[in-house]
C-alpha atoms as a PDB file:
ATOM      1  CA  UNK A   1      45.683  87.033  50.213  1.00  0.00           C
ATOM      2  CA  UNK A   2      49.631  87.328  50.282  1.00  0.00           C
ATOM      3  CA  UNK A   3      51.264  90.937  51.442  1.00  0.00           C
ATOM      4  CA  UNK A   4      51.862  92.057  48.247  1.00  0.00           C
ATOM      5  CA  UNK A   5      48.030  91.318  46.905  1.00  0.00           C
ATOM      6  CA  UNK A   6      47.222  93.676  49.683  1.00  0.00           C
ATOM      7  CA  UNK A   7      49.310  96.928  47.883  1.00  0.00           C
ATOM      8  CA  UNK A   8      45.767  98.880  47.667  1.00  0.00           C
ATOM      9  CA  UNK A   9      43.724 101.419  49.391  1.00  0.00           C
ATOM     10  CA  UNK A  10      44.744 103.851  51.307  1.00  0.00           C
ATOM     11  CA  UNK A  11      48.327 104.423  52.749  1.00  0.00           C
ATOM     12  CA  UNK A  12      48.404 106.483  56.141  1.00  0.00           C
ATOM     13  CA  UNK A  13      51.927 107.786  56.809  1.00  0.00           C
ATOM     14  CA  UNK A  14      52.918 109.131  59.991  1.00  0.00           C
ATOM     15  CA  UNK A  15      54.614 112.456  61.034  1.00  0.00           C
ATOM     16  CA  UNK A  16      56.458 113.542  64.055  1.00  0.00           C
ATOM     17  CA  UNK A  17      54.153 116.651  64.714  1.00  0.00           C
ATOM     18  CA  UNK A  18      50.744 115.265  63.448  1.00  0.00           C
ATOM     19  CA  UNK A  19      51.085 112.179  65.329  1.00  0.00           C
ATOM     20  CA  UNK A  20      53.481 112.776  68.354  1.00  0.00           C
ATOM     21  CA  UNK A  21      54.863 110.521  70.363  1.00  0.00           C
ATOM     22  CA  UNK A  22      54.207 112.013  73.509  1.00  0.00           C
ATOM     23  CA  UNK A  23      51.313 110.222  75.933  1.00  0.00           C
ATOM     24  CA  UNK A  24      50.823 107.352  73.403  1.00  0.00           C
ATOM     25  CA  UNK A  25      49.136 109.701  70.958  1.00  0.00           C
ATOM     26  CA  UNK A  26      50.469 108.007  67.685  1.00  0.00           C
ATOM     27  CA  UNK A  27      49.130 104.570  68.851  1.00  0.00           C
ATOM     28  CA  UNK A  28      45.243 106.406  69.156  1.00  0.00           C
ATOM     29  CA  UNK A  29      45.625 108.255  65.964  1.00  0.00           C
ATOM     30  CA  UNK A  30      46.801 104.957  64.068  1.00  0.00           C
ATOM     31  CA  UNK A  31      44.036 102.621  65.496  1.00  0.00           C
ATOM     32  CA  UNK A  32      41.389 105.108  64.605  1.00  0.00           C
ATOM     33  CA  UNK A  33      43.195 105.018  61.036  1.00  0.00           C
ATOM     34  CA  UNK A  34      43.628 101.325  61.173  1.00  0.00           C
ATOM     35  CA  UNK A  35      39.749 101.261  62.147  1.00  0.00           C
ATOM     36  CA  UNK A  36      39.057 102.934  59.366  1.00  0.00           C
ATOM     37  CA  UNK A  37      40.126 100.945  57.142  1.00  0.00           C
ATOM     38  CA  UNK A  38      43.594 102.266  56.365  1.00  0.00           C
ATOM     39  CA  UNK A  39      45.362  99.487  54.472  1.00  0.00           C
ATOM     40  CA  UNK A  40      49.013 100.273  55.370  1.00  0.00           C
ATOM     41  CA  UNK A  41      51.157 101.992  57.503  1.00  0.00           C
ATOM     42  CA  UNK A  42      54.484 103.423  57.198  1.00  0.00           C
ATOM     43  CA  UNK A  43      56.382 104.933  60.035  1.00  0.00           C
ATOM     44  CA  UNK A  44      58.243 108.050  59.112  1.00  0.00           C
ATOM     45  CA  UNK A  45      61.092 109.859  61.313  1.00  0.00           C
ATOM     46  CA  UNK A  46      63.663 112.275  59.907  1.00  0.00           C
ATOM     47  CA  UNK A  47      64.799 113.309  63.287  1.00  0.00           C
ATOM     48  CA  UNK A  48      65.105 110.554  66.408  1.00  0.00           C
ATOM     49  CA  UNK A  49      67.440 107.582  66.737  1.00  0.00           C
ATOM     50  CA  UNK A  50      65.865 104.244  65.928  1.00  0.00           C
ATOM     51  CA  UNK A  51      66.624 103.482  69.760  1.00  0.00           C
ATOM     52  CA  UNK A  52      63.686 105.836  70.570  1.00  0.00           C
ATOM     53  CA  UNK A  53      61.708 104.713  67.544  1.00  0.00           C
ATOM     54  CA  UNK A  54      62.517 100.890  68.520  1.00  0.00           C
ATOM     55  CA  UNK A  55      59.193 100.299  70.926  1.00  0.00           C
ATOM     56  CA  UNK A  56      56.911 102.495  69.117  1.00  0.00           C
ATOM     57  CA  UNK A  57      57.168 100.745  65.812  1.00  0.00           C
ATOM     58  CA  UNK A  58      56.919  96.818  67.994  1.00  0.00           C
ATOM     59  CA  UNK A  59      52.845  98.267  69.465  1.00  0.00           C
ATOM     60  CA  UNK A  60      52.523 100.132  66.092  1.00  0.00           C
ATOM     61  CA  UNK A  61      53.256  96.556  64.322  1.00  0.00           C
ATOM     62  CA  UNK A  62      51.150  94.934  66.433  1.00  0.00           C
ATOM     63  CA  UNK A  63      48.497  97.164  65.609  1.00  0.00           C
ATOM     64  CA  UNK A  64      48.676  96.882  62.016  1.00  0.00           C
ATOM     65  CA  UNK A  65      48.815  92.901  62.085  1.00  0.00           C
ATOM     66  CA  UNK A  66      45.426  93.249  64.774  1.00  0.00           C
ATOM     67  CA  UNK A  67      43.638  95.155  61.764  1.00  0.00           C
ATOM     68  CA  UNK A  68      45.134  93.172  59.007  1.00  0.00           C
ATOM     69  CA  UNK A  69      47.116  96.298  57.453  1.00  0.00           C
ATOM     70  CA  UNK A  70      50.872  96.284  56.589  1.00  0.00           C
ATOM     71  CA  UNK A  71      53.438  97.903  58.492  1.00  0.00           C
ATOM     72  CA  UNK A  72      55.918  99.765  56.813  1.00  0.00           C
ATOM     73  CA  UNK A  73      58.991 101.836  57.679  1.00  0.00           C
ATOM     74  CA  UNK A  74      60.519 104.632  56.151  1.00  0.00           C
ATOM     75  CA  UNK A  75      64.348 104.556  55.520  1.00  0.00           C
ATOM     76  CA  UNK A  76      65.895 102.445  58.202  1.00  0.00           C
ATOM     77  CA  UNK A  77      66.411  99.105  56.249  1.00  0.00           C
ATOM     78  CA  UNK A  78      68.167  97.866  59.775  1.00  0.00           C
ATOM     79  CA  UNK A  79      65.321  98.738  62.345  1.00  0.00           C
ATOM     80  CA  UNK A  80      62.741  97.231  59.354  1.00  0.00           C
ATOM     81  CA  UNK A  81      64.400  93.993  60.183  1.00  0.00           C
ATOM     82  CA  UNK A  82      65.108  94.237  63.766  1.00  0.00           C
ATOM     83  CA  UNK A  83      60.974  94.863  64.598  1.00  0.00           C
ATOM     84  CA  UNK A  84      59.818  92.695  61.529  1.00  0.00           C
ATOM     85  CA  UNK A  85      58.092  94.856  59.760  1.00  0.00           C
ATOM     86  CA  UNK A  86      56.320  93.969  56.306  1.00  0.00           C
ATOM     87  CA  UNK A  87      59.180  96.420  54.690  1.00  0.00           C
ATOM     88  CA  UNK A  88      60.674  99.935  54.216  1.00  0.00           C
ATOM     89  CA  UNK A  89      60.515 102.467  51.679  1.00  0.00           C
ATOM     90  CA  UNK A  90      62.950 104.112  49.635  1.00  0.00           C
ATOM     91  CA  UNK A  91      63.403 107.646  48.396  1.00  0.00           C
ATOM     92  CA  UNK A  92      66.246 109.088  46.564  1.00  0.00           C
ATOM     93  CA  UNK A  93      68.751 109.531  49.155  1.00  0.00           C
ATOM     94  CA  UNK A  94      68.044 106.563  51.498  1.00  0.00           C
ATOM     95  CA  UNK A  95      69.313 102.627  51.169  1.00  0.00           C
ATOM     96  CA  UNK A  96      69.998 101.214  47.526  1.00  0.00           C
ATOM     97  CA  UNK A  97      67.549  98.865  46.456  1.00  0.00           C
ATOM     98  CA  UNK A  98      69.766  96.578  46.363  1.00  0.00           C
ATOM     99  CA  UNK A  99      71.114  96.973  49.820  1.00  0.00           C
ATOM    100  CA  UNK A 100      67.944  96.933  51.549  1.00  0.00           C
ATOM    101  CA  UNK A 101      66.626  93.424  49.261  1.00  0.00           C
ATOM    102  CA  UNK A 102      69.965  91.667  50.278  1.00  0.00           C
ATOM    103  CA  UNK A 103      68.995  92.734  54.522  1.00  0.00           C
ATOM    104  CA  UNK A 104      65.077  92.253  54.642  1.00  0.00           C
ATOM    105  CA  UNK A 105      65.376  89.184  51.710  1.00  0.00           C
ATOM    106  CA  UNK A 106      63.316  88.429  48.785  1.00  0.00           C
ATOM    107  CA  UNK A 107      59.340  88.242  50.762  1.00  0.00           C
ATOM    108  CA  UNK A 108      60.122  92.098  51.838  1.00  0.00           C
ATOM    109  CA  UNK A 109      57.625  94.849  50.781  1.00  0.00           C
ATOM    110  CA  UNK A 110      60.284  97.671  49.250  1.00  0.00           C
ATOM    111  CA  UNK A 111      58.583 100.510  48.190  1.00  0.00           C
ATOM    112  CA  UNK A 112      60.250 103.783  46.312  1.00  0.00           C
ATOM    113  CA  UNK A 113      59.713 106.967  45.660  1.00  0.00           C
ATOM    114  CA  UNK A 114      60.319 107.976  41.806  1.00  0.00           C
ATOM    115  CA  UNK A 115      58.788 111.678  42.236  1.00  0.00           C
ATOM    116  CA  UNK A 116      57.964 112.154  38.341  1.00  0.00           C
ATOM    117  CA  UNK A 117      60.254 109.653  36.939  1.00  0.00           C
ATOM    118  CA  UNK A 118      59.177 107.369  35.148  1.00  0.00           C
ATOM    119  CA  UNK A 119      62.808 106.031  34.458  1.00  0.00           C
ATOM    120  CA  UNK A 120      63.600 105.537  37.846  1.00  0.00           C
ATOM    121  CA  UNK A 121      60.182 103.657  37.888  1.00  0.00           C
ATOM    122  CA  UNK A 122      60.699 101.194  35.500  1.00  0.00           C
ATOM    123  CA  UNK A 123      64.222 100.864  36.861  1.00  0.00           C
ATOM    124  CA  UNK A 124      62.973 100.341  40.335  1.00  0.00           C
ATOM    125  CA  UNK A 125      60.522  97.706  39.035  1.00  0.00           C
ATOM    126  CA  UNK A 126      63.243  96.258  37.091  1.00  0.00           C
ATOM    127  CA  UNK A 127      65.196  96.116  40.212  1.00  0.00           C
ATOM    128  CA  UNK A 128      62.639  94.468  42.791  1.00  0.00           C
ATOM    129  CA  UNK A 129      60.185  97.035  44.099  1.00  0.00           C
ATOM    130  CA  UNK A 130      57.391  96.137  44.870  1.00  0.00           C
ATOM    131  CA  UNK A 131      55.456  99.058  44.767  1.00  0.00           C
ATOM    132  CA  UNK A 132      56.497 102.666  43.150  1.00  0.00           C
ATOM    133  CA  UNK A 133      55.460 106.229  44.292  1.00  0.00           C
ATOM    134  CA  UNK A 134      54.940 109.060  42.743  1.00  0.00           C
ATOM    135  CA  UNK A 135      54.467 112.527  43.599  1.00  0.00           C
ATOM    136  CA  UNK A 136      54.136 115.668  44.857  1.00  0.00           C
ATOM    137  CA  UNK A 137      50.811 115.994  42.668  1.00  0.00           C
ATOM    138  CA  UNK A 138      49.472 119.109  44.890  1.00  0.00           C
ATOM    139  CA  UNK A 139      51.873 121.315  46.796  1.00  0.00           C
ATOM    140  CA  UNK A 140      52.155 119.262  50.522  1.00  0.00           C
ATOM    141  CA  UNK A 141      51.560 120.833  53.734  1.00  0.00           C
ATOM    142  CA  UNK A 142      53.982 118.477  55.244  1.00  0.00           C
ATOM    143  CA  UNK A 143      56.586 118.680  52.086  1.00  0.00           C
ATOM    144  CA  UNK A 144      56.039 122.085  50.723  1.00  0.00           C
ATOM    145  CA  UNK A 145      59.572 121.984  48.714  1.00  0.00           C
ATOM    146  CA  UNK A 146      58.325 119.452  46.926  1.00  0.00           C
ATOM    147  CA  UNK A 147      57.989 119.606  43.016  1.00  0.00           C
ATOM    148  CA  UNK A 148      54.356 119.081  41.733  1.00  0.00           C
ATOM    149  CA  UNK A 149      54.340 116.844  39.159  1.00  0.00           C
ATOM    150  CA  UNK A 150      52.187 116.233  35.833  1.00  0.00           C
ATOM    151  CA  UNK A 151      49.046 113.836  37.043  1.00  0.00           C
ATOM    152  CA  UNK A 152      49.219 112.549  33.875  1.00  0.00           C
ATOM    153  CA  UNK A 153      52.403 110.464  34.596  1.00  0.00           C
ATOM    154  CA  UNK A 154      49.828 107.685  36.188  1.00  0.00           C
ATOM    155  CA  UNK A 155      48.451 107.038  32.859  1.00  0.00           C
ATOM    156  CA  UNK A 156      51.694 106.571  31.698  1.00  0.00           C
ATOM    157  CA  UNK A 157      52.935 104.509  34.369  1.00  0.00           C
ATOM    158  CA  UNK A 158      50.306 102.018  34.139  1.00  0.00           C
ATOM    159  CA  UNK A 159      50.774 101.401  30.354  1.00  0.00           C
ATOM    160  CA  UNK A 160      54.631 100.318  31.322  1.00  0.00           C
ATOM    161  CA  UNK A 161      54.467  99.023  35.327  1.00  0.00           C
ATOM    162  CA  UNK A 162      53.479  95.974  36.693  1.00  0.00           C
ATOM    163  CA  UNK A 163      54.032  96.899  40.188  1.00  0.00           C
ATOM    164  CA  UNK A 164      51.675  98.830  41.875  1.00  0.00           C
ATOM    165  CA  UNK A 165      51.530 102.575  41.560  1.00  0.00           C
ATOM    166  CA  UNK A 166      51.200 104.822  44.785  1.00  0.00           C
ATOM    167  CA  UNK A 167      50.310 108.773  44.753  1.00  0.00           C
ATOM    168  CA  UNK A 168      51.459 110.904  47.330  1.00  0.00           C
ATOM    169  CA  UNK A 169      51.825 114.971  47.913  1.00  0.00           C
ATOM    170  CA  UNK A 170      48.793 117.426  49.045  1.00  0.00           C
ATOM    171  CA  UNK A 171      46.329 114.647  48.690  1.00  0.00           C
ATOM    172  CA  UNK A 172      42.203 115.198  49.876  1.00  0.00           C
ATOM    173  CA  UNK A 173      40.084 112.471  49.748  1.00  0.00           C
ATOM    174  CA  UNK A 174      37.986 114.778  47.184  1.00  0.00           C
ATOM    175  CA  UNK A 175      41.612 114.464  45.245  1.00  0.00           C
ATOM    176  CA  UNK A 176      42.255 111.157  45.282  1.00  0.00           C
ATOM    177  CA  UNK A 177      38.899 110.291  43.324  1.00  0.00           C
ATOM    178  CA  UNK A 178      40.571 111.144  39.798  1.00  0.00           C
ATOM    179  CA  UNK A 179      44.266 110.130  41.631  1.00  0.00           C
ATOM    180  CA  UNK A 180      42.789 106.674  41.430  1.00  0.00           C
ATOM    181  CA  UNK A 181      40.721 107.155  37.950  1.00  0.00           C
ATOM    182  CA  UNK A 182      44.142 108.192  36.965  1.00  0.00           C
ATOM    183  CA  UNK A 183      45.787 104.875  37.795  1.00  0.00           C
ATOM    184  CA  UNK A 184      46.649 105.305  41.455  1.00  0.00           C
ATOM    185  CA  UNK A 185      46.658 101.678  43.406  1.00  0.00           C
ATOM    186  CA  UNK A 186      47.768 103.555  46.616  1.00  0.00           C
ATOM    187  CA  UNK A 187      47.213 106.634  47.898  1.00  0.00           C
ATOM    188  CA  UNK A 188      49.540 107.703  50.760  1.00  0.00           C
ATOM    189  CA  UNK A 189      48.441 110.610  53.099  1.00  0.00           C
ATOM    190  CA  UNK A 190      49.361 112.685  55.832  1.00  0.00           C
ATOM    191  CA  UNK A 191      47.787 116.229  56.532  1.00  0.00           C
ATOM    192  CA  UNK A 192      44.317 115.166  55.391  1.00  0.00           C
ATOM    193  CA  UNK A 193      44.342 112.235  57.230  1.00  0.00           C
ATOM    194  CA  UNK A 194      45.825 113.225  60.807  1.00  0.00           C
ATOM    195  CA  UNK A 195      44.476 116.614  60.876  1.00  0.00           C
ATOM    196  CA  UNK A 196      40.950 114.922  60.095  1.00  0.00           C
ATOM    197  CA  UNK A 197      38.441 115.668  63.161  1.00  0.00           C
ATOM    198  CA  UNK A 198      37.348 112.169  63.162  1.00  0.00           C
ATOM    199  CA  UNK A 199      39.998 109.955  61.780  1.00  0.00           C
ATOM    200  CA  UNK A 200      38.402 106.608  61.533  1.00  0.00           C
ATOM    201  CA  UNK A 201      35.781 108.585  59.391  1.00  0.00           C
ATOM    202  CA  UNK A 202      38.478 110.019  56.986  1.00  0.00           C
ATOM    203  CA  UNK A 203      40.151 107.035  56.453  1.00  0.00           C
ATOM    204  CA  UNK A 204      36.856 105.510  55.314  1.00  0.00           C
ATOM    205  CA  UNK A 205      36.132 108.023  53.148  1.00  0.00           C
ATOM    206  CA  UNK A 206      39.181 107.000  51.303  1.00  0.00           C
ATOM    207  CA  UNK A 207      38.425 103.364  51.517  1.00  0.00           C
ATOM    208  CA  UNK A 208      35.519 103.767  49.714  1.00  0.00           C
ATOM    209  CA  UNK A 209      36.845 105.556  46.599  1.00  0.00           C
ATOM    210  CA  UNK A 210      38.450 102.554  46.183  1.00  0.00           C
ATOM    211  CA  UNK A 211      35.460 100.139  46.518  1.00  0.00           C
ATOM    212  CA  UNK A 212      33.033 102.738  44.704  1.00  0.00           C
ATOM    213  CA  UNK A 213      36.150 102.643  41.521  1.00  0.00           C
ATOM    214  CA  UNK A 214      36.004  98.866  41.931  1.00  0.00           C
ATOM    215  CA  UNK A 215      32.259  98.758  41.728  1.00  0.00           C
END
């Protein structure tokens, strides 16, 4: 299986509060997720310097290659290629496309966020992305500005996208059954997943909508 054949399951994405640096804390709380069964990881950090990021994303790429998961990283195109990671994603107001595919190269993951365009979608598809995201379908703990969009838009998308389709915003694992009846091929969480009592048994619970859909 190629990285890209592995764009499925369930997406953990980390948060400065839910999974602190502090003590090593985000390295337990990923392994548990990674045990789990989480499928991919992407490293997000709207507030410290990739200097202090630097060493935490080299164990927390480690960790994902030990369970066989991806490693993503939000934004920062630059520190993507500095600790290797399988690839970066996109929203609105970060890198070009284009800008980040000419840095990390053609065998890259770049994923984007298209919120509930469909436009930008089919652009972004048009334009290399690998996979597109779209979202806030429920109103997000960790995003609470966020628009909630039309579920619906997954049907559409997968009439017109090749790429794979990730759903993010507000999502429980008892939401992300129809999320992924709906069309989802990724479904990214934070809250849910971090705030879970026993993370390794969240993350399967996710894993298995998949399988169960598959079935």
């Amino acid at each position: 299986m190629n990285e890209m054949e592995k764009l499925k399951g369930l997406y953990a994405i980390t948060d400065e509060k839910l999974t602190p640096y502090k003590d090593g804390l985000i390295f337990e709380k990923v392994e548990r997720a990674l045990r789990g069964g989480a499928k991919i990881l992407q490293l997000r950090d709207k507030s410290n310097e990739d200097e202090f990021i630097f060493p935490y994303a080299i164990v927390l790429r480690k960790l994902c290659k030990n369970y066989g998961a991806l490693f993503i990283i939000n934004d920062r195109v630059e520190l993507a290629k500095k600790v290797e990671a399988d690839g970066v994603h996109l929203g609105e107001e970060d890198w070009s496309i284009e800008e980040a595919r000419r840095i990390l190269g053609p065998n890259k993951i770049i994923g984007v966020s298209c919120y509930g365009d469909l436009e930008r979608a089919k652009l972004m598809e048009k334009n290399s992305a690998n996979y597109v995201a779209f979202g806030s379908f429920f109103i997000s703990p960790t995003k609470p500005a966020s628009k909630v969009i039309d579920k619906k838009i997954l049907i559409e998308a997968k009439k017109v996208l090749r790429i794979p389709i990730c759903a993010i915003g507000g999502i429980t694992a008892e939401r992300a059954k129809e999320l992924v009846r709906l069309g989802a091929d990724l479904i990214a969480v934070v809250s849910d997943l971090w705030l879970a009592r026993d993370i390794e048994k969240r993350a399967a619970e996710y894993q298995k909508i998949f399988e169960d859909f598959e079935v």
